[in-house]
PDB file of N, CA and C in Angstrom:
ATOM      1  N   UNK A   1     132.371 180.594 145.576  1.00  0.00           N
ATOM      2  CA  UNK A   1     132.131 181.906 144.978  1.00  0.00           C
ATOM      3  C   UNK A   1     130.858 182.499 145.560  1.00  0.00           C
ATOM      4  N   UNK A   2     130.469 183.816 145.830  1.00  0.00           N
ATOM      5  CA  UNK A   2     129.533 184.419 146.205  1.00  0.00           C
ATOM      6  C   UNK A   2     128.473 184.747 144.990  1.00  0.00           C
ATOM      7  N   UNK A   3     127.393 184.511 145.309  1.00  0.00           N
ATOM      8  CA  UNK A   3     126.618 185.015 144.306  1.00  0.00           C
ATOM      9  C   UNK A   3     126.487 186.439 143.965  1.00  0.00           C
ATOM     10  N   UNK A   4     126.621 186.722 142.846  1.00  0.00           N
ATOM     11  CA  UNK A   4     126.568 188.184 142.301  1.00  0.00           C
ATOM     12  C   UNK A   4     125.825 188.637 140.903  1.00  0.00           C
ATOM     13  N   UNK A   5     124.887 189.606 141.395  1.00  0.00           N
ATOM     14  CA  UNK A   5     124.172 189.876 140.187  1.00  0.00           C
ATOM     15  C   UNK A   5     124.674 191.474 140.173  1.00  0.00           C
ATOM     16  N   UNK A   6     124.902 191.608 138.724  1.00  0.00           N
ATOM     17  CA  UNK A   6     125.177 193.500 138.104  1.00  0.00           C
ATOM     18  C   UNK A   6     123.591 193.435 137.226  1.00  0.00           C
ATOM     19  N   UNK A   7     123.206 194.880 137.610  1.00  0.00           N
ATOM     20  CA  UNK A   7     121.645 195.140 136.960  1.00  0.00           C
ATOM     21  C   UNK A   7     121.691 196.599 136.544  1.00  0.00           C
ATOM     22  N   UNK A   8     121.216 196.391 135.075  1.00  0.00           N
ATOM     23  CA  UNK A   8     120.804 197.653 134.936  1.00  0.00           C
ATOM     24  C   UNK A   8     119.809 197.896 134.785  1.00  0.00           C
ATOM     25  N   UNK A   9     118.985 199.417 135.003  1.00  0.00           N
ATOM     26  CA  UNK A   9     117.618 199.662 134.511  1.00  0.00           C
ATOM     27  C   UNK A   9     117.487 201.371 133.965  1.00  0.00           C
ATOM     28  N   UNK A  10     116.500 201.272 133.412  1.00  0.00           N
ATOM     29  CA  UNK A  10     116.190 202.910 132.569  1.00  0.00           C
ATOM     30  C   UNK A  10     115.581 203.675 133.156  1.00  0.00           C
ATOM     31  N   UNK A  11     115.888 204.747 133.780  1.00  0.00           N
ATOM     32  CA  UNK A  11     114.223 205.498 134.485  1.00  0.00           C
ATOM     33  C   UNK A  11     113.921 206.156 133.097  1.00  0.00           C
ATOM     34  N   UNK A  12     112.527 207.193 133.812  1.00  0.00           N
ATOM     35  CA  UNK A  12     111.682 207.749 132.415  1.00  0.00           C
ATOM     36  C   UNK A  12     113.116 208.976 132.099  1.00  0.00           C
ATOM     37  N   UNK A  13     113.550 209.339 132.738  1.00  0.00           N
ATOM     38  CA  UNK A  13     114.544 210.131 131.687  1.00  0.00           C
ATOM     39  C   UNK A  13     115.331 209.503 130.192  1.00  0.00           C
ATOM     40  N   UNK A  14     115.652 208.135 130.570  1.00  0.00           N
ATOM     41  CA  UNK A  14     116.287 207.531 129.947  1.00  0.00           C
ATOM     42  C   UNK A  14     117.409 206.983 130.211  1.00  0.00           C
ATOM     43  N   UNK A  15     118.243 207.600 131.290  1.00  0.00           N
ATOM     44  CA  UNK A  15     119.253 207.221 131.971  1.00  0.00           C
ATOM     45  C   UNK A  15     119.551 206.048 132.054  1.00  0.00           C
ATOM     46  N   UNK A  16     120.456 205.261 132.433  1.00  0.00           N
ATOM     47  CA  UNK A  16     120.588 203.896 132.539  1.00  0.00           C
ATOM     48  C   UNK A  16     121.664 203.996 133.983  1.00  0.00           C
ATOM     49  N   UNK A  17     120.759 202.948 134.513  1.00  0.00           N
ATOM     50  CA  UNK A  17     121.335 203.332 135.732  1.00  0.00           C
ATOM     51  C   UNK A  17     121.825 201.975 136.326  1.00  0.00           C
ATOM     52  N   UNK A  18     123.231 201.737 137.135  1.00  0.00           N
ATOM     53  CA  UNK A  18     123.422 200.175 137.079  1.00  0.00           C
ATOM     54  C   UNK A  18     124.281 200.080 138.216  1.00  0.00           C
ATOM     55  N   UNK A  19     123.822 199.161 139.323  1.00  0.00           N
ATOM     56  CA  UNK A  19     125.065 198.520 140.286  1.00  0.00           C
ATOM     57  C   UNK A  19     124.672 196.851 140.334  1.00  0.00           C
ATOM     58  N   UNK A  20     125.398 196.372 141.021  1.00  0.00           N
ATOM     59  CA  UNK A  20     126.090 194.981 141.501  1.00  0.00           C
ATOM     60  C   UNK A  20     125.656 194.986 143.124  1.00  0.00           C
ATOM     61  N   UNK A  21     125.911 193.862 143.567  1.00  0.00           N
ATOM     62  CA  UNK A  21     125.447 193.503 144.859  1.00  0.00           C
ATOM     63  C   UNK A  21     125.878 191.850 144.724  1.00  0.00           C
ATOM     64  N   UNK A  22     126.195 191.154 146.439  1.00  0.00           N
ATOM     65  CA  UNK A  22     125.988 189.806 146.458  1.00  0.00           C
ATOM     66  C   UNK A  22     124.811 189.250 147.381  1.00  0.00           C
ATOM     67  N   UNK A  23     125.092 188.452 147.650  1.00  0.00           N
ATOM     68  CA  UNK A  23     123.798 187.778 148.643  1.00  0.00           C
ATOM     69  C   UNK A  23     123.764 186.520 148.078  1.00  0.00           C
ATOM     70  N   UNK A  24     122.807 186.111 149.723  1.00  0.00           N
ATOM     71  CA  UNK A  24     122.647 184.815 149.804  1.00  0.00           C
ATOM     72  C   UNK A  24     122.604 183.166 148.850  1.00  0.00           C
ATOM     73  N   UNK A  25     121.945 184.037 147.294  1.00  0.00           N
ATOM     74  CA  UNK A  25     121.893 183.291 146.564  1.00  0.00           C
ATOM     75  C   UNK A  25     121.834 184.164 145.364  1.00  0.00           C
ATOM     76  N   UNK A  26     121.644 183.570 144.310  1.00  0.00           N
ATOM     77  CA  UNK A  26     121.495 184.644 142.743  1.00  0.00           C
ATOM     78  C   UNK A  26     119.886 185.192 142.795  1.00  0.00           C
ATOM     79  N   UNK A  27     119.013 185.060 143.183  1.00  0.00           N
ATOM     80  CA  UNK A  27     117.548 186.064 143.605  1.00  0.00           C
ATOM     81  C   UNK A  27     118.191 187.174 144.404  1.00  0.00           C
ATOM     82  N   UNK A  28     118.591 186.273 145.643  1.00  0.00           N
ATOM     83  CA  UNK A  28     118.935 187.707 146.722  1.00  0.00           C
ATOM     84  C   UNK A  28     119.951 188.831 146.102  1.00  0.00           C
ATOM     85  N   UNK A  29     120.722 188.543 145.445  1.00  0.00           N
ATOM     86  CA  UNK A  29     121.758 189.200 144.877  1.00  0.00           C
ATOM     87  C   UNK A  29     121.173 190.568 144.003  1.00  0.00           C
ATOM     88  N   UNK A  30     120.467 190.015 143.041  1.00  0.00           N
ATOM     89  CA  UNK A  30     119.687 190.220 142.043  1.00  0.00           C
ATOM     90  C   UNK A  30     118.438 191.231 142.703  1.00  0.00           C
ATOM     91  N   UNK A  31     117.506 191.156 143.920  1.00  0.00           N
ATOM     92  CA  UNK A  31     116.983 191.859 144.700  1.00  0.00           C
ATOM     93  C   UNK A  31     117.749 192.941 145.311  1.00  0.00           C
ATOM     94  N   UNK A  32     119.461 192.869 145.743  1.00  0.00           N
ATOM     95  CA  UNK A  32     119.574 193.617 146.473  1.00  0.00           C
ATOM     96  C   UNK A  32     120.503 194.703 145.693  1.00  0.00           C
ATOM     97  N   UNK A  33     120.644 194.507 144.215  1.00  0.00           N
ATOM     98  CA  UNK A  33     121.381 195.475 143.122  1.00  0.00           C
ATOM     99  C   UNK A  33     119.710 196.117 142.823  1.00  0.00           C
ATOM    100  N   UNK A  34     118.533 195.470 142.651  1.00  0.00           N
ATOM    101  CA  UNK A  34     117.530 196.227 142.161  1.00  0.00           C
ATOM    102  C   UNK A  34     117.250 197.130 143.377  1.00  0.00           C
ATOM    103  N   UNK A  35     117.398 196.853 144.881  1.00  0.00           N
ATOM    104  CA  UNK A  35     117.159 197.879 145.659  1.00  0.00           C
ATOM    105  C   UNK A  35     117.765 199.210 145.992  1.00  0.00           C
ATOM    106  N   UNK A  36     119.252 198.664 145.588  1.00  0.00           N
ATOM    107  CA  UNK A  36     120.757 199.758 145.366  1.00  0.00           C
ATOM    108  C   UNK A  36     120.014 200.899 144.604  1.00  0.00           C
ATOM    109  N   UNK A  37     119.769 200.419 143.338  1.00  0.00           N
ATOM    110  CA  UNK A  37     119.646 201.065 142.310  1.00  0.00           C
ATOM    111  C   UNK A  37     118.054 202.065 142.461  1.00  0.00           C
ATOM    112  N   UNK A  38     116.770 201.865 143.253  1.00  0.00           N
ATOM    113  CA  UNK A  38     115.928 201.775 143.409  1.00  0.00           C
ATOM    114  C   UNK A  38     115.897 202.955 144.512  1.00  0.00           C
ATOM    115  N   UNK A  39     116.492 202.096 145.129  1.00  0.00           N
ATOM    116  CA  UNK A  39     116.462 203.460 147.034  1.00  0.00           C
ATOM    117  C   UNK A  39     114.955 202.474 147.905  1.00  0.00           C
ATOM    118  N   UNK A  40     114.350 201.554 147.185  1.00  0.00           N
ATOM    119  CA  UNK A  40     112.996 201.055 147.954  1.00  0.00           C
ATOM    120  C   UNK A  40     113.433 199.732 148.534  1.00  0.00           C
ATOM    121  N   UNK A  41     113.478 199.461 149.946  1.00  0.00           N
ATOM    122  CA  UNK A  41     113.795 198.017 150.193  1.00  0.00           C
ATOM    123  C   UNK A  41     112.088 197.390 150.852  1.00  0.00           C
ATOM    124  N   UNK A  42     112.492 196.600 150.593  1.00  0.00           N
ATOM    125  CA  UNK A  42     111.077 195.315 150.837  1.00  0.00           C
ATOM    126  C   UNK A  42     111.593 193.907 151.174  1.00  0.00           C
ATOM    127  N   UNK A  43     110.314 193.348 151.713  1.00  0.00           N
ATOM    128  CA  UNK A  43     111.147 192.303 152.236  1.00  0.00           C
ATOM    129  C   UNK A  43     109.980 191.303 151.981  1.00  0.00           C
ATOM    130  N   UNK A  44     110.600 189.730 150.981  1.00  0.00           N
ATOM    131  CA  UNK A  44     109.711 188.700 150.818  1.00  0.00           C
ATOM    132  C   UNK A  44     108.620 188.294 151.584  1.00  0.00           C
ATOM    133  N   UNK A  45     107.280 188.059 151.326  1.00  0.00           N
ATOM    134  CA  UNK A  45     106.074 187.671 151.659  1.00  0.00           C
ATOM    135  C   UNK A  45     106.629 186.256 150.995  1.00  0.00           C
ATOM    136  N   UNK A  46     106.309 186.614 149.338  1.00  0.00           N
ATOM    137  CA  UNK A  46     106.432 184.959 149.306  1.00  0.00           C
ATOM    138  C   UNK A  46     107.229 184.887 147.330  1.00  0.00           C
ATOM    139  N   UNK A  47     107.602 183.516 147.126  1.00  0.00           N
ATOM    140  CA  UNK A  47     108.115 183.981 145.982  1.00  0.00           C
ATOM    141  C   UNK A  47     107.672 182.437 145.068  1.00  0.00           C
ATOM    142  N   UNK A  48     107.309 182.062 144.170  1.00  0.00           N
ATOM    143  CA  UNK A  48     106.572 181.112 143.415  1.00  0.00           C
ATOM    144  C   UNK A  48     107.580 181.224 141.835  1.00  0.00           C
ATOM    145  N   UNK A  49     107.902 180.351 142.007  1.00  0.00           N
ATOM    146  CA  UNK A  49     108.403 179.648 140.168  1.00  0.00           C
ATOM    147  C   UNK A  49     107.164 178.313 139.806  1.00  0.00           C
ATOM    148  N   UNK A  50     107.474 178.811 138.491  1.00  0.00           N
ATOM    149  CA  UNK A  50     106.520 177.138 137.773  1.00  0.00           C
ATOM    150  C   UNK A  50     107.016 177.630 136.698  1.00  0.00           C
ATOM    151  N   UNK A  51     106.904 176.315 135.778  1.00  0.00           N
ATOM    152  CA  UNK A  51     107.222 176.188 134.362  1.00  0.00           C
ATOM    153  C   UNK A  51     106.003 176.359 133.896  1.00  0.00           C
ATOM    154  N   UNK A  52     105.421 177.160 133.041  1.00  0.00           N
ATOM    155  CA  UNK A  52     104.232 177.385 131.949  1.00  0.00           C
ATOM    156  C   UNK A  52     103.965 177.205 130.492  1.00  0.00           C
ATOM    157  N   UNK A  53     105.294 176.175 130.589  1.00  0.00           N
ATOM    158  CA  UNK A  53     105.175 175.573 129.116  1.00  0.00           C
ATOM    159  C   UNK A  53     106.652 174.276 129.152  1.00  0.00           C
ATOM    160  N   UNK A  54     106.433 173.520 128.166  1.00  0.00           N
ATOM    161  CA  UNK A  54     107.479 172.546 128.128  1.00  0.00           C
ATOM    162  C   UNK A  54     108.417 172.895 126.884  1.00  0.00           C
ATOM    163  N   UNK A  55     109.613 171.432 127.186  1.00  0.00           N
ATOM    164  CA  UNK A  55     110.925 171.750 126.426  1.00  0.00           C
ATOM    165  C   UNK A  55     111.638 172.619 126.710  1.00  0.00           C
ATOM    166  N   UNK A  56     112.879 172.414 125.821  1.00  0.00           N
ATOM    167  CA  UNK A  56     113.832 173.113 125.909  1.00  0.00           C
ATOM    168  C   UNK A  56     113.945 174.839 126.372  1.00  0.00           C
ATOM    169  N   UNK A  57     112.701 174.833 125.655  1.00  0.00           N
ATOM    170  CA  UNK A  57     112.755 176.702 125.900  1.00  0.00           C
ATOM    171  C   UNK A  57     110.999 176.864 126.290  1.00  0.00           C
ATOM    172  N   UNK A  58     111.440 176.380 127.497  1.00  0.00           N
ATOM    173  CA  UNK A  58     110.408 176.679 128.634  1.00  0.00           C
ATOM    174  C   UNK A  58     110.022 177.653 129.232  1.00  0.00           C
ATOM    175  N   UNK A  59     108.934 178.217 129.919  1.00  0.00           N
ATOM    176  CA  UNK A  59     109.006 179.573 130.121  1.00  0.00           C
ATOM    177  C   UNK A  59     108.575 179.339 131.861  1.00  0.00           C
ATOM    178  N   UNK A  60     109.167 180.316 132.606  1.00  0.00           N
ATOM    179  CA  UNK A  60     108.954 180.480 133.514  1.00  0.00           C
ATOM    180  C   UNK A  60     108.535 181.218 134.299  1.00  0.00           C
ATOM    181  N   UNK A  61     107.101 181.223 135.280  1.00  0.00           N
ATOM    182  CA  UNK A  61     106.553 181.909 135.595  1.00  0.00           C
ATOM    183  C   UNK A  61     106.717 182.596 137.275  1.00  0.00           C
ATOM    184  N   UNK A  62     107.468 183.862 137.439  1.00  0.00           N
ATOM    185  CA  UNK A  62     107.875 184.156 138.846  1.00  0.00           C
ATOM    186  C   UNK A  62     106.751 184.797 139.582  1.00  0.00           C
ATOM    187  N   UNK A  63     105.906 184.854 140.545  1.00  0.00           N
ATOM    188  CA  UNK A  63     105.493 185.401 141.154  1.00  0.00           C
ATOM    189  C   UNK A  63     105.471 185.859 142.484  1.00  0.00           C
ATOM    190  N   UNK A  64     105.965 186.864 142.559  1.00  0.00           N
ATOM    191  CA  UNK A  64     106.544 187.490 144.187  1.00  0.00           C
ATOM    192  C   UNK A  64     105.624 188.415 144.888  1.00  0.00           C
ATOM    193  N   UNK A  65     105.217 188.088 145.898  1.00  0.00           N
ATOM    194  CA  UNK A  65     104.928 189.495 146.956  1.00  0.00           C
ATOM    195  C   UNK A  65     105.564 189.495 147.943  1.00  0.00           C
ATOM    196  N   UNK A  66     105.857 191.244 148.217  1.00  0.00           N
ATOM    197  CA  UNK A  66     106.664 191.670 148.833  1.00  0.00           C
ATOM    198  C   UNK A  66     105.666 192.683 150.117  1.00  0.00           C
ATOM    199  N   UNK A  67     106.393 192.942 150.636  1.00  0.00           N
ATOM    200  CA  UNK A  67     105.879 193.540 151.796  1.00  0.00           C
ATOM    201  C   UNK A  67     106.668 195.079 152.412  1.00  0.00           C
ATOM    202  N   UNK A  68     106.508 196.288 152.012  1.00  0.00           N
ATOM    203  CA  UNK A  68     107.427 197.543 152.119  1.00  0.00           C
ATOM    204  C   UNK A  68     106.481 198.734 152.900  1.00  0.00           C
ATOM    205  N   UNK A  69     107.021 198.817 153.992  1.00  0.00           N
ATOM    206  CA  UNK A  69     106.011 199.825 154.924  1.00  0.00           C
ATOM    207  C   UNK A  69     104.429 199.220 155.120  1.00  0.00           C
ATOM    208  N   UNK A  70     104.610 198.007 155.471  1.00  0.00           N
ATOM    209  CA  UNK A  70     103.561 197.011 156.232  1.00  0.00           C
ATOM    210  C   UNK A  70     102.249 196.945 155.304  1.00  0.00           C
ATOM    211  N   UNK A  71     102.526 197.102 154.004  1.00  0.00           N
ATOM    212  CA  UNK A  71     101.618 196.462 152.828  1.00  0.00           C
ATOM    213  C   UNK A  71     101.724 195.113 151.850  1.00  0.00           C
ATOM    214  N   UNK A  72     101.352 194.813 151.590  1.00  0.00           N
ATOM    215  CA  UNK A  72     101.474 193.971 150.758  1.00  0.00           C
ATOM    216  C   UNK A  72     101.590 194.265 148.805  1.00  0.00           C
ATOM    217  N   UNK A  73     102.853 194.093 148.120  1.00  0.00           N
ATOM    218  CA  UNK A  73     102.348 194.027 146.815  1.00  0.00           C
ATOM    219  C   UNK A  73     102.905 192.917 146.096  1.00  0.00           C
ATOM    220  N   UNK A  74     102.381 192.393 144.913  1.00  0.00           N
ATOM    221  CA  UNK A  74     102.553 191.638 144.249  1.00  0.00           C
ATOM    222  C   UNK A  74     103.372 192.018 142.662  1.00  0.00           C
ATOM    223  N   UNK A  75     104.045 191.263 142.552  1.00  0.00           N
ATOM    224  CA  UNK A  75     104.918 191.403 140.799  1.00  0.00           C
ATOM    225  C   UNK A  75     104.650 189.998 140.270  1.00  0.00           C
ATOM    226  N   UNK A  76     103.978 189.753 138.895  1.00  0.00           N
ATOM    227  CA  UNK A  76     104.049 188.793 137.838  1.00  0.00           C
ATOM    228  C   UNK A  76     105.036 188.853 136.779  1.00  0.00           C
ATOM    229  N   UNK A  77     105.999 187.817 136.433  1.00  0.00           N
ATOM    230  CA  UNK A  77     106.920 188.166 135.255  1.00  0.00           C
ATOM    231  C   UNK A  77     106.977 186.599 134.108  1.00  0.00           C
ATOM    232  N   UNK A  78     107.587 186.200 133.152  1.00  0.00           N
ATOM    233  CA  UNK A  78     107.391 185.553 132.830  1.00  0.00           C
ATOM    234  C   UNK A  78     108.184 185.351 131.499  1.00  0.00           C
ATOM    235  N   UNK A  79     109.639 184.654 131.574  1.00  0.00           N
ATOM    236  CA  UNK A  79     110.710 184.532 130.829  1.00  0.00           C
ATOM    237  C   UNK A  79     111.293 183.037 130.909  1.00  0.00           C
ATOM    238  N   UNK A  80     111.863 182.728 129.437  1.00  0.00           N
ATOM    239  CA  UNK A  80     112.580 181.514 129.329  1.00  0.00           C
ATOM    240  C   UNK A  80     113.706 181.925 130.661  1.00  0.00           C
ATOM    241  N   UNK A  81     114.214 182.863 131.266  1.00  0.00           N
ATOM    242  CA  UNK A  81     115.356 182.918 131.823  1.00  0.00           C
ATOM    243  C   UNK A  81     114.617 183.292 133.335  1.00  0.00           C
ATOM    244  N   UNK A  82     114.717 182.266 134.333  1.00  0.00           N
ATOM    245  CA  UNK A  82     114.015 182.426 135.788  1.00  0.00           C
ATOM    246  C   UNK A  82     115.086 183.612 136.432  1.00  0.00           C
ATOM    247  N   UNK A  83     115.942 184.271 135.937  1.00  0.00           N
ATOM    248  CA  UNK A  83     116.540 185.056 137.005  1.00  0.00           C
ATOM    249  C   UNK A  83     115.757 186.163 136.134  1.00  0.00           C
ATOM    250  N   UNK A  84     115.609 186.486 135.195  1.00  0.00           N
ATOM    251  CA  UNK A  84     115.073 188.119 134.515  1.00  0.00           C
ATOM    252  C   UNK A  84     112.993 188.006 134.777  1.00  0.00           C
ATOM    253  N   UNK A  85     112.971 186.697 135.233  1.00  0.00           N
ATOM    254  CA  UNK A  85     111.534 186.845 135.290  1.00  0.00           C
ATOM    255  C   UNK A  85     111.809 187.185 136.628  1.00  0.00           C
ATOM    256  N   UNK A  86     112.471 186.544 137.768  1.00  0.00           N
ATOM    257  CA  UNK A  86     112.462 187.293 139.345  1.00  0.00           C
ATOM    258  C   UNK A  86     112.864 188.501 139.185  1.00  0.00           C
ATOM    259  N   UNK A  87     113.731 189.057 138.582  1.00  0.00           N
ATOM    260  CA  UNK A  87     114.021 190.671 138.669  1.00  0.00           C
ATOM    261  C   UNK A  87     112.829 191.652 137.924  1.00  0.00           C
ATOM    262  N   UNK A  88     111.768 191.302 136.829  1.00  0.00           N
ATOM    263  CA  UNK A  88     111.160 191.811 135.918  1.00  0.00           C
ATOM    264  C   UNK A  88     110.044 191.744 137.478  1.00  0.00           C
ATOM    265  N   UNK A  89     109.555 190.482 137.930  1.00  0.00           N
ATOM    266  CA  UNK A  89     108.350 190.477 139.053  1.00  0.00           C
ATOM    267  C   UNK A  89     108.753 191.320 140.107  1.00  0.00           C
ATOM    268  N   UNK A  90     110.150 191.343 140.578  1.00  0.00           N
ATOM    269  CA  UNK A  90     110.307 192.365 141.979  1.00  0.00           C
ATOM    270  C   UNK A  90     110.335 193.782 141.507  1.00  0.00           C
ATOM    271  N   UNK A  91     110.510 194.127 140.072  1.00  0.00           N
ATOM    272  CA  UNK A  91     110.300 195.243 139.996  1.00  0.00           C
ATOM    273  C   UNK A  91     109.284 196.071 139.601  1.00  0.00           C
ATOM    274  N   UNK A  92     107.990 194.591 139.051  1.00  0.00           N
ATOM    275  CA  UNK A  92     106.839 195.138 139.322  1.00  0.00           C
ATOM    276  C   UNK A  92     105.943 195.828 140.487  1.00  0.00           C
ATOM    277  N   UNK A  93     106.430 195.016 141.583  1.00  0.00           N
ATOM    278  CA  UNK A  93     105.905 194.431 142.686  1.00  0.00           C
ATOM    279  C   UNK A  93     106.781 196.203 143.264  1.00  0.00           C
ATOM    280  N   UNK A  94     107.844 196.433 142.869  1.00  0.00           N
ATOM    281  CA  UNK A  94     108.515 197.556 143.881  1.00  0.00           C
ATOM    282  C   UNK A  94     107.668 198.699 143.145  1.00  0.00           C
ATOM    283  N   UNK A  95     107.757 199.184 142.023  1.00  0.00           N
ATOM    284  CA  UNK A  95     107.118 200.099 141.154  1.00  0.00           C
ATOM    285  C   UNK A  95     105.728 200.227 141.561  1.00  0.00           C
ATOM    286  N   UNK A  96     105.015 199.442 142.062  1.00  0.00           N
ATOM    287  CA  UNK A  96     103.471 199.584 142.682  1.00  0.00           C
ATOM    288  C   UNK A  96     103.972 199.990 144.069  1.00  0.00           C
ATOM    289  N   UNK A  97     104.786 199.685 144.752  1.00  0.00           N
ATOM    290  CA  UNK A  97     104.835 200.015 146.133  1.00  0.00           C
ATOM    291  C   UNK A  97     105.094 201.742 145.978  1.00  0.00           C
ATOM    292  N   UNK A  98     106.209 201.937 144.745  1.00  0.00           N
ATOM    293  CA  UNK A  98     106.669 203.639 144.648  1.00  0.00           C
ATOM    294  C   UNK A  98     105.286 204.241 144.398  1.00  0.00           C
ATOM    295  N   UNK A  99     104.456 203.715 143.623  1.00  0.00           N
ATOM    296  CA  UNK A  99     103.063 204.678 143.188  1.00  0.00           C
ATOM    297  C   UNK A  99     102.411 204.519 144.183  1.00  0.00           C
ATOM    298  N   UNK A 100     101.968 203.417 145.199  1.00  0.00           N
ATOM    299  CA  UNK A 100     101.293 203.366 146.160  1.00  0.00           C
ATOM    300  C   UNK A 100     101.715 204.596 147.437  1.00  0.00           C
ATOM    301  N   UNK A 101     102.757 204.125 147.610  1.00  0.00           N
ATOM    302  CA  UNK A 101     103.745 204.869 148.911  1.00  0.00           C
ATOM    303  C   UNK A 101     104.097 205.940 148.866  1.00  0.00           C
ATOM    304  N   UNK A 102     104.037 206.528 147.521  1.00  0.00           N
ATOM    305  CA  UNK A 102     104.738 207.858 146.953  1.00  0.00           C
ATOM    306  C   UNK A 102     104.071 208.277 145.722  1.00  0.00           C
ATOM    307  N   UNK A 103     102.782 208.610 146.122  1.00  0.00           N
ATOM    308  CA  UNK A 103     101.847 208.628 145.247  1.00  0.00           C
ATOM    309  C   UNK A 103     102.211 210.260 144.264  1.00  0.00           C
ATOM    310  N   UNK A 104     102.680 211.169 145.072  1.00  0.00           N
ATOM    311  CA  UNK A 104     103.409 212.028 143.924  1.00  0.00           C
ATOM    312  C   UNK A 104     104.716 212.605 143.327  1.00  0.00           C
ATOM    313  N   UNK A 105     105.317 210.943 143.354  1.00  0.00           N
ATOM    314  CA  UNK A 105     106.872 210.716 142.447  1.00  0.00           C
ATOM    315  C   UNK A 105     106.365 209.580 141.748  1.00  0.00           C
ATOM    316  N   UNK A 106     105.529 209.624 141.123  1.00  0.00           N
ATOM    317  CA  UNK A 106     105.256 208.443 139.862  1.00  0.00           C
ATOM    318  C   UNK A 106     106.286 208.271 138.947  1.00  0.00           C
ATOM    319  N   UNK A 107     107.710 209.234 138.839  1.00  0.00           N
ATOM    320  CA  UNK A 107     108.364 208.949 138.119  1.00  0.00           C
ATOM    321  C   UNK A 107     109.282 207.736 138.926  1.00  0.00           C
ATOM    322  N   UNK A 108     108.872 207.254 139.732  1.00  0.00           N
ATOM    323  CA  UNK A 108     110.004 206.385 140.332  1.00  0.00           C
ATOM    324  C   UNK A 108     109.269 205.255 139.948  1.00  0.00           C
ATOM    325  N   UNK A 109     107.784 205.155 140.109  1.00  0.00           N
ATOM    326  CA  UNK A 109     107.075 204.019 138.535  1.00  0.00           C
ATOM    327  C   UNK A 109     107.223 203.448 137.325  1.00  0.00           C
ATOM    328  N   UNK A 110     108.727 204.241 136.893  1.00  0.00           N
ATOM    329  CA  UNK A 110     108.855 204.180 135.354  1.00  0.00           C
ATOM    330  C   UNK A 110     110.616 203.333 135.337  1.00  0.00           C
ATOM    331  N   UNK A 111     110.760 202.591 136.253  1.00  0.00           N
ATOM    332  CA  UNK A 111     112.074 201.890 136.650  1.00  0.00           C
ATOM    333  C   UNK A 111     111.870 200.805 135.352  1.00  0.00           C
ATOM    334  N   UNK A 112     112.460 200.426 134.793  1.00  0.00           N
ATOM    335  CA  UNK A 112     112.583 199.418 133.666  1.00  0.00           C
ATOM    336  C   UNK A 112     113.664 198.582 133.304  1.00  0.00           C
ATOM    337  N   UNK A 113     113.752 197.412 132.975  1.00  0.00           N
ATOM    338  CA  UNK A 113     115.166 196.766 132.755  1.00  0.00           C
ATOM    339  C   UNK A 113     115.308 197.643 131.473  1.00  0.00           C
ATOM    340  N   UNK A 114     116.923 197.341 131.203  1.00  0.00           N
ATOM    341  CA  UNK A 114     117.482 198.191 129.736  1.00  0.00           C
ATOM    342  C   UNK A 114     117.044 197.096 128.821  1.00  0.00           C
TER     343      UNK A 114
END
């Protein structure tokens, strides 16, 4: 089976806005429905999991930087569920690149999971 992630997210209108994508693995998948949806592609610097707590309902800590028009940015996220903490960190990490890169469409800053 191919890996496949469906994503939705809210801009500041409120809208809910949602596609699907596959790839390499369930991150890449998951990266390349948030870029669909986004219009911003970037491409891994580097990507870090750790557990930040024990047991059953462990939490996991994603930290990604990405690299989009030869900068560097970083996303922190941090969920019992390691695929919504990689999508919550790349879309930190993209949302600084939109305010950085496109300093007057800040509304493309306001991308949010539903």
């Amino acid at each position: 089976a191919l890996p496949t992630a469906t994503v939705e997210l809210r801009n500041e209108q409120g809208e809910i806005l949602h596609d699907a994508a596959i790839g390499d693995g369930p991150v890449d998948a998951l990266c390349k429905a948030i870029e669909r949806i986004t219009g911003i592609h970037a491409k891994f610097d580097s990507f870090l999991v750790r557990s930040i707590s024990k047991g059953m309902e462990a939490q996991a800590e994603v930290l990604m930087e990405i690299k989009c028009q030869e900068q560097r940015f970083t996303g922190k996220a941090v969920s019992t569920d390691t695929l919504e903490a990689a999508a919550q960190a790349y879309l930190k990490a993209l949302n600084k690149a939109s305010v950085t890169l496109s300093p007057g469409n800040a509304s493309a800053a306001r991308i949010r999971p539903v």
